[in-house]
C-alpha atoms as a PDB file:
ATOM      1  CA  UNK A   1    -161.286 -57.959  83.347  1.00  0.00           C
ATOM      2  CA  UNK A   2    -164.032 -59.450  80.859  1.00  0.00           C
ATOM      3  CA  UNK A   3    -164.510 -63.474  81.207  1.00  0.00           C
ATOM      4  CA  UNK A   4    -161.982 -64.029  78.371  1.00  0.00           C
ATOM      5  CA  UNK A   5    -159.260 -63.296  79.797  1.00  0.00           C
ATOM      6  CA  UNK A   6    -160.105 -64.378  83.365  1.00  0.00           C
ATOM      7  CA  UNK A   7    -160.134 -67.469  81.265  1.00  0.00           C
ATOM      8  CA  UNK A   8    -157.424 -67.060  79.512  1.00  0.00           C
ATOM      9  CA  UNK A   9    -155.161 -66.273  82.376  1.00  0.00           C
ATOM     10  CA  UNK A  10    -156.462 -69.333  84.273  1.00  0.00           C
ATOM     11  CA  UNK A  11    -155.019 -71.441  81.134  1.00  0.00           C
ATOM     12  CA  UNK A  12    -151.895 -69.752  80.904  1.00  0.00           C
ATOM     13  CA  UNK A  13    -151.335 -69.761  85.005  1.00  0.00           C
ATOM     14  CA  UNK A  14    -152.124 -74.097  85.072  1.00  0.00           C
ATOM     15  CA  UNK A  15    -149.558 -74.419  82.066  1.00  0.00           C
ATOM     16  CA  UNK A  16    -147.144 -72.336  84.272  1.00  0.00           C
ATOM     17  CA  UNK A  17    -148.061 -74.325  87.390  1.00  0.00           C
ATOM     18  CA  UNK A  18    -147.707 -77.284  85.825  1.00  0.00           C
ATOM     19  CA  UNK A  19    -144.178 -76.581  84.505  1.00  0.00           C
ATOM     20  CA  UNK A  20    -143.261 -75.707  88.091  1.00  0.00           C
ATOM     21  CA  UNK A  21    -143.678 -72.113  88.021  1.00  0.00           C
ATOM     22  CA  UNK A  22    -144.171 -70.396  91.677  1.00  0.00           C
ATOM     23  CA  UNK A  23    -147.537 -68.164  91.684  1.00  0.00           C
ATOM     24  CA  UNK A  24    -145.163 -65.087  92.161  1.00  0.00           C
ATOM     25  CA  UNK A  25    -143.368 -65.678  89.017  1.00  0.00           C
ATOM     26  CA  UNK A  26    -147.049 -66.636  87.235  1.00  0.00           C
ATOM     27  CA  UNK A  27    -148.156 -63.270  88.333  1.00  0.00           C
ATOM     28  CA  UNK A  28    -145.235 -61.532  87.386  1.00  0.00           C
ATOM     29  CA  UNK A  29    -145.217 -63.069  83.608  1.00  0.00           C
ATOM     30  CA  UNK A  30    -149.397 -62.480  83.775  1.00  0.00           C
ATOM     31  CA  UNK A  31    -149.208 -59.042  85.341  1.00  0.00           C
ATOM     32  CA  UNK A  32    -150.838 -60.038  88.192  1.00  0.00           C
ATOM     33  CA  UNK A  33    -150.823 -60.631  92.238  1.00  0.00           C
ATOM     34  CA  UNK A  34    -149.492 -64.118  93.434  1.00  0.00           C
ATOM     35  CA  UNK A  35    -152.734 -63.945  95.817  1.00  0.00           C
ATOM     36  CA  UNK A  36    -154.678 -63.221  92.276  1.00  0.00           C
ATOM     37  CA  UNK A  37    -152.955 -66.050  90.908  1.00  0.00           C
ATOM     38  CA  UNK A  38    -154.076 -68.156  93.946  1.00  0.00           C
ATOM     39  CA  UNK A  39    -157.532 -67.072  93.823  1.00  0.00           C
ATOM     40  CA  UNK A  40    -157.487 -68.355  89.760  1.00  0.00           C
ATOM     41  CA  UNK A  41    -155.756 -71.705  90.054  1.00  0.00           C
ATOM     42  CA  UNK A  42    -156.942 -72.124  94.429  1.00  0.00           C
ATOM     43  CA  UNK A  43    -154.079 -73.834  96.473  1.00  0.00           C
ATOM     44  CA  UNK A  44    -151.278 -75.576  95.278  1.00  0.00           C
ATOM     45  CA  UNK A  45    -151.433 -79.488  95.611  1.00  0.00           C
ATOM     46  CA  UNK A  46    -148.984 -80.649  98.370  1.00  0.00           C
ATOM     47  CA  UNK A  47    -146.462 -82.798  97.017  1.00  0.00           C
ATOM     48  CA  UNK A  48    -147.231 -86.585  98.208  1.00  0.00           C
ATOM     49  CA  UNK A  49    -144.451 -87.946  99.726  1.00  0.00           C
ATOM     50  CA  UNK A  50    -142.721 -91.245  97.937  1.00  0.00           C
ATOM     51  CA  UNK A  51    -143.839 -93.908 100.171  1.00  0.00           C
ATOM     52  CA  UNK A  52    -142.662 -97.726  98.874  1.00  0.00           C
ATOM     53  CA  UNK A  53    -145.461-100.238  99.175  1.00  0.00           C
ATOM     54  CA  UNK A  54    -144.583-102.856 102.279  1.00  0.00           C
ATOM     55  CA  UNK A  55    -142.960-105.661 101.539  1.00  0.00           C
ATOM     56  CA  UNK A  56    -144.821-108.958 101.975  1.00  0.00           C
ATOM     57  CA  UNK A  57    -142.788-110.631 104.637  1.00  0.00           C
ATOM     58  CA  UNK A  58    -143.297-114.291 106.046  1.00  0.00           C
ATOM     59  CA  UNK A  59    -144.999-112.447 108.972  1.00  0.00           C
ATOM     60  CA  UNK A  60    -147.310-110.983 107.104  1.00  0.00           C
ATOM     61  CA  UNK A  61    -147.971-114.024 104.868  1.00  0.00           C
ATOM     62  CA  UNK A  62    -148.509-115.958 108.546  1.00  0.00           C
ATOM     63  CA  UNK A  63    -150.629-112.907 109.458  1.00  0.00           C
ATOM     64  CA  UNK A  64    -152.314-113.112 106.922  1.00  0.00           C
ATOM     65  CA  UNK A  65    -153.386-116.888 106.810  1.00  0.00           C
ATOM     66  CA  UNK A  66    -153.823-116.917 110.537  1.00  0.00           C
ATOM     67  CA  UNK A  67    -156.286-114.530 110.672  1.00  0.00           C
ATOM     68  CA  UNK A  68    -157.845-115.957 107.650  1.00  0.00           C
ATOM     69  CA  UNK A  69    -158.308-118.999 109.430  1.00  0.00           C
ATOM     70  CA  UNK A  70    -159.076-117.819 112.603  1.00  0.00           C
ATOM     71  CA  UNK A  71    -162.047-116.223 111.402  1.00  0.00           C
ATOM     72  CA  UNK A  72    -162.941-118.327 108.768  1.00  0.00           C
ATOM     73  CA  UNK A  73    -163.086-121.061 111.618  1.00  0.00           C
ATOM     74  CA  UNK A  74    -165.616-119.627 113.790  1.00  0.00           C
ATOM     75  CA  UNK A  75    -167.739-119.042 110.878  1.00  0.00           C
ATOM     76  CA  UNK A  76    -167.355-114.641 110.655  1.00  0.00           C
ATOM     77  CA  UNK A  77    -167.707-112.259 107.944  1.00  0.00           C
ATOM     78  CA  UNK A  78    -165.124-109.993 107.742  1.00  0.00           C
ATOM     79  CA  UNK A  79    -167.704-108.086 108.615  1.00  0.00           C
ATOM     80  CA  UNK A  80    -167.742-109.490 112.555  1.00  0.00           C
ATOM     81  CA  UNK A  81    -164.330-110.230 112.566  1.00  0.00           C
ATOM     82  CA  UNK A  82    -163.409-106.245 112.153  1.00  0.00           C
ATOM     83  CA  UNK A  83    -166.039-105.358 114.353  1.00  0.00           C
ATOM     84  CA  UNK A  84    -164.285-108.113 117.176  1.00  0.00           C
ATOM     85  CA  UNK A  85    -160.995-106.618 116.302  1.00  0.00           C
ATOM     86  CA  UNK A  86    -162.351-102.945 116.267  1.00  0.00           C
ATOM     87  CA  UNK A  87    -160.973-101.882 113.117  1.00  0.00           C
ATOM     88  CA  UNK A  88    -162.705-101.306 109.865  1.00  0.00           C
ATOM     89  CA  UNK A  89    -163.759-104.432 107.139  1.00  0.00           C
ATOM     90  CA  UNK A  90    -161.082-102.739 104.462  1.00  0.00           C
ATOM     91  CA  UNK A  91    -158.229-103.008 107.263  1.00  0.00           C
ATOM     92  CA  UNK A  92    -159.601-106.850 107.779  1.00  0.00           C
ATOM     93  CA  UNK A  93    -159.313-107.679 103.976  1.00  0.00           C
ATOM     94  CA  UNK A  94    -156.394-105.585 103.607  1.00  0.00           C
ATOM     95  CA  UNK A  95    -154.791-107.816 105.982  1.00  0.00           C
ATOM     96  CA  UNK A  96    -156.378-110.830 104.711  1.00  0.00           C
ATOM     97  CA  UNK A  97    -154.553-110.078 101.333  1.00  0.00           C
ATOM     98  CA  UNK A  98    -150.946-109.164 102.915  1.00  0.00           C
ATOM     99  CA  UNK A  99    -151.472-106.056 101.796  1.00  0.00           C
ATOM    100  CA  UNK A 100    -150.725-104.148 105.054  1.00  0.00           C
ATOM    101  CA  UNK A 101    -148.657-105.805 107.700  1.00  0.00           C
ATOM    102  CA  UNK A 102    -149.562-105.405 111.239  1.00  0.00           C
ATOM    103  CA  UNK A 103    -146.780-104.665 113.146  1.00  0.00           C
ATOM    104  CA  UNK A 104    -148.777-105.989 115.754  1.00  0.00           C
ATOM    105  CA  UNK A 105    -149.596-109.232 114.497  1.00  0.00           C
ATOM    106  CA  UNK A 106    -147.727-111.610 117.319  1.00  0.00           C
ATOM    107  CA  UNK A 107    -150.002-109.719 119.767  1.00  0.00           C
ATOM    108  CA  UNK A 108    -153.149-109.934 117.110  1.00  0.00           C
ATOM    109  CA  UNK A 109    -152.510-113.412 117.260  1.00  0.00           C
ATOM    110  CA  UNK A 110    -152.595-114.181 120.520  1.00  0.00           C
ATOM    111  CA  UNK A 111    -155.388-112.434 121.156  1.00  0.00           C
ATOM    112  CA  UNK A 112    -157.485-114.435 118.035  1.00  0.00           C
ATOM    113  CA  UNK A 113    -156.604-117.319 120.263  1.00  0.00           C
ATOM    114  CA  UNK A 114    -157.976-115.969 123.441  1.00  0.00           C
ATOM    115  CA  UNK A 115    -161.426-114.788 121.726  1.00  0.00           C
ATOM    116  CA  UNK A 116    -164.383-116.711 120.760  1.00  0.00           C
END
C-alpha cells in the first residue's frame, strides 16, 4: 500500500467513524480488516456519559461562604486552607465558587470550627 492511499483510507475511515460507522463495516466498504481499520484511526473514543452540572443549592451557597470566611478569617491562601483540609487548591476554589457541592459540608463545617 503506497502512502496515498494509507492516507486516503485514513480520510475515508474518520468520515465513516464520524458518521457512526463500526470499524467492521469501515473495513468492509475499504476492503480492509476492522483490526486494520483500528490500527489507521487507533481506538474509538468512549462515549462520555451526560452528566448535568450540580445545582447550586442553599447548602452549597452556605458552603460556600462559610468556608470563604472561615479561611479568609484566619488569614489563609487557598493555598493553606487545601493543604489543612487535604484536598487540592482547585477543589478549595471550586468550592469557594459553588461550583461543586460537598456532600460533606455539615461535617466540613464543623470541623473549620474545631481547627485553627
Amino acid at each position: 500500500m503506497t502512502l496515498h492511499q494509507i492516507t486516503s483510507n485514513r480520510t475515508l475511515a474518520h468520515r465513516m467513524r464520524l458518521k457512526g460507522r463500526s470499524d467492521s463495516e469501515i473495513g468492509a466498504q475499504l476492503g480492509i480488516t476492522r483490526q486494520r481499520v483500528h490500527q489507521l484511526l487507533g481506538k474509538r473514543p468512549a462515549r462520555s456519559p451526560k452528566v448535568k452540572p450540580p445545582r447550586e443549592t442553599a447548602a452549597t451557597a452556605d458552603f460556600a461562604a462559610a468556608l470563604r470566611g472561615w479561611r479568609t478569617s484566619r488569614g489563609l491562601s487557598q493555598a493553606q486552607a487545601a493543604r489543612l483540609l487535604c484536598v487540592t487548591t482547585h477543589t478549595v476554589a471550586s468550592w469557594e465558587q459553588g461550583v461543586n457541592g460537598c456532600s460533606l459540608a455539615g461535617a466540613m463545617l464543623k470541623l473549620m470550627d474545631l481547627m485553627p
